[in-house]
Protein backbone atom coordinates (compact mmCIF):
# COMPACT_ATOMS: atom_id res chain seq x y z
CA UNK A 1 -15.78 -21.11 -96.37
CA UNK A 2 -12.24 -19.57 -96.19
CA UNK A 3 -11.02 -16.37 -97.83
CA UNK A 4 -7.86 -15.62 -98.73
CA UNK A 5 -6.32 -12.56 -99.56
CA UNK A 6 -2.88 -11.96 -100.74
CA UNK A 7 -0.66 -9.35 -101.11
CA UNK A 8 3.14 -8.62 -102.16
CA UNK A 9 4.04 -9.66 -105.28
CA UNK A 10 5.57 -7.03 -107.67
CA UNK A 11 8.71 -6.53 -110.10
CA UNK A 12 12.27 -7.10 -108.88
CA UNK A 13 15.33 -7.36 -110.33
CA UNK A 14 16.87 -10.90 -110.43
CA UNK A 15 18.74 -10.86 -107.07
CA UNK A 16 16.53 -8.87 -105.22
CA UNK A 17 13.73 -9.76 -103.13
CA UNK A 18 9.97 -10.11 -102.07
CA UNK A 19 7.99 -10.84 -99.43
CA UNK A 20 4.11 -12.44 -100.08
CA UNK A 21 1.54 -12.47 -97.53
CA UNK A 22 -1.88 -14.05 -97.85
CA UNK A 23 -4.54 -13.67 -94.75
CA UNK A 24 -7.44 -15.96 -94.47
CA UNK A 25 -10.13 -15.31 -92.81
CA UNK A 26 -13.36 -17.16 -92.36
CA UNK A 27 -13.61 -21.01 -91.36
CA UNK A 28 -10.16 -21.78 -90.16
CA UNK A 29 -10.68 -23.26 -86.96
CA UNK A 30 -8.80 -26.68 -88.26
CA UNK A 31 -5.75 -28.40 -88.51
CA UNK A 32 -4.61 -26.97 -91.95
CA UNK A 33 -2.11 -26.73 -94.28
CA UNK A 34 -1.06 -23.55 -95.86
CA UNK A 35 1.29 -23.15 -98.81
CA UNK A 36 2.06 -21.32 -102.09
CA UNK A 37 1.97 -22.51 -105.89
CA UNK A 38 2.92 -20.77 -108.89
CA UNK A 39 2.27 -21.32 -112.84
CA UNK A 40 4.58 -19.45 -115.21
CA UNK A 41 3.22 -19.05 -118.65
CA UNK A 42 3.16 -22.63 -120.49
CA UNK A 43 4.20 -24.73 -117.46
CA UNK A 44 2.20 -26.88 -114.69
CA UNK A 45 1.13 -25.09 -111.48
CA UNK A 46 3.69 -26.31 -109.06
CA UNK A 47 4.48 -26.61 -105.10
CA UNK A 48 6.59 -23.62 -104.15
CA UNK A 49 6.23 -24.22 -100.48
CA UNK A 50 3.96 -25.37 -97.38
CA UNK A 51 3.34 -25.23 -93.77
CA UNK A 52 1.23 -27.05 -91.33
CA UNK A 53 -0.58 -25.43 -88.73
CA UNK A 54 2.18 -27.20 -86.56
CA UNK A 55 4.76 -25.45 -88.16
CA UNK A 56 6.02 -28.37 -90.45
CA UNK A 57 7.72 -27.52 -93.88
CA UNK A 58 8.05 -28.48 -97.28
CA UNK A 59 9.76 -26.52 -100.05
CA UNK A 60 10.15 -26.92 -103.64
CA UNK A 61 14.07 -27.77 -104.60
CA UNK A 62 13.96 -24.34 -106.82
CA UNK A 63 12.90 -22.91 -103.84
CA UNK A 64 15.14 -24.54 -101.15
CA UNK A 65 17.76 -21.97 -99.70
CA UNK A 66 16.40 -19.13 -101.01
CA UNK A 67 12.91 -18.64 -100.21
CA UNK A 68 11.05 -19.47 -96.66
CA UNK A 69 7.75 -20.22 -95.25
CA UNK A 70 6.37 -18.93 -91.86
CA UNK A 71 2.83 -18.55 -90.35
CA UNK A 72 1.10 -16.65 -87.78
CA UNK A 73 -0.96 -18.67 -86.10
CA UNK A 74 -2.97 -16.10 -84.45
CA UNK A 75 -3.42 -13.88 -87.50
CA UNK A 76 -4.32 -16.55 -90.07
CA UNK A 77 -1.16 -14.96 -91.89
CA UNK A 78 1.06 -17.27 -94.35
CA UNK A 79 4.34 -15.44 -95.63
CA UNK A 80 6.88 -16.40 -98.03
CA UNK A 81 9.92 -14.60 -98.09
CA UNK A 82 11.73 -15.02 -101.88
CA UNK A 83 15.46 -13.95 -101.76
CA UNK A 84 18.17 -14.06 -104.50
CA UNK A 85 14.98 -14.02 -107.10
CA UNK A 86 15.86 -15.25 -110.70
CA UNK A 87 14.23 -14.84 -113.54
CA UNK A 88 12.65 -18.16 -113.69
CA UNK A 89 11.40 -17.32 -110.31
CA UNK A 90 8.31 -15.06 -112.48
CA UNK A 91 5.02 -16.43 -112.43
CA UNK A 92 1.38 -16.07 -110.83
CA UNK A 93 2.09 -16.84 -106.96
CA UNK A 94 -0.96 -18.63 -105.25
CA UNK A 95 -1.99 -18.75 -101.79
CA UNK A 96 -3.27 -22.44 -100.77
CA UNK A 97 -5.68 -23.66 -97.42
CA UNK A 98 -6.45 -27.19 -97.17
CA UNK A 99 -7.48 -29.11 -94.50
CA UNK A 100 -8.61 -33.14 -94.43
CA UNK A 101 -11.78 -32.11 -96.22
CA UNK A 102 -11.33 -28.50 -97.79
CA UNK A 103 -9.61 -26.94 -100.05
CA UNK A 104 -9.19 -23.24 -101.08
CA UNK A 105 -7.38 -20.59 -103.05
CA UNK A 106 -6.45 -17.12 -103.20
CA UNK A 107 -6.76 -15.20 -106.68
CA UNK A 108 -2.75 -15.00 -107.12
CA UNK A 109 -0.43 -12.44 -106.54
CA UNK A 110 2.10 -11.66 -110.02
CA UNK A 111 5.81 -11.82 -109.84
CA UNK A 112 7.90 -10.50 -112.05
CA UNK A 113 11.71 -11.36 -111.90
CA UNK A 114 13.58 -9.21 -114.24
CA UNK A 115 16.84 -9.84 -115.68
């Protein structure tokens, strides 16, 4: 099992910014990947960004240029640091481990973007 706990979300003004953190904890001994999602009310839960345990990235095109992905290795620590938020930035953020054969999630962090 792997739990994840995150932390960070809040309200900003559009512009401003925010820095999530989710720790896991537990059974995380393998290669993994480690990434956020987000669902804003009446849309699909979407890829904001990921990183491998190797340090590999992938980001969302809304989220390209403004927001980026780092880990710490040693702490188990994913962070995701949102700049120049807009208002379509707002949604549940969720915190994402997967490995070849697991897959868990944190309970979501809000984010409100006001205009």
């Amino acid at each position: 099992q792997v739990q994840l706990v995150e932390s960070g979300g809040g309200l900003v003004q559009a512009g401003g910014s925010l820095r999530l953190s989710c720790a896991a904890s537990g059974s995380t001994f393998s290669i993994n990947l480690m990434g956020w999602y987000r669902q804003a009310p009446g849309k699909q839960h979407e890829l904001v960004a990921a990183i491998s345990s190797g340090g590999s990235t992938n980001y969302a095109d809304s989220a390209k240029g403004r927001f980026t992905i780092s880990r710490d290795n040693a702490k188990n620590t994913v962070y995701l640091q949102m700049n120049s938020l807009k208002p379509e930035d707002t949604a549940v953020y969720y915190c994402n481990w997967s490995s070849r054969t697991r897959n868990y999630w944190g309970q979501g962090t809000q984010v409100t973007v006001s205009s």
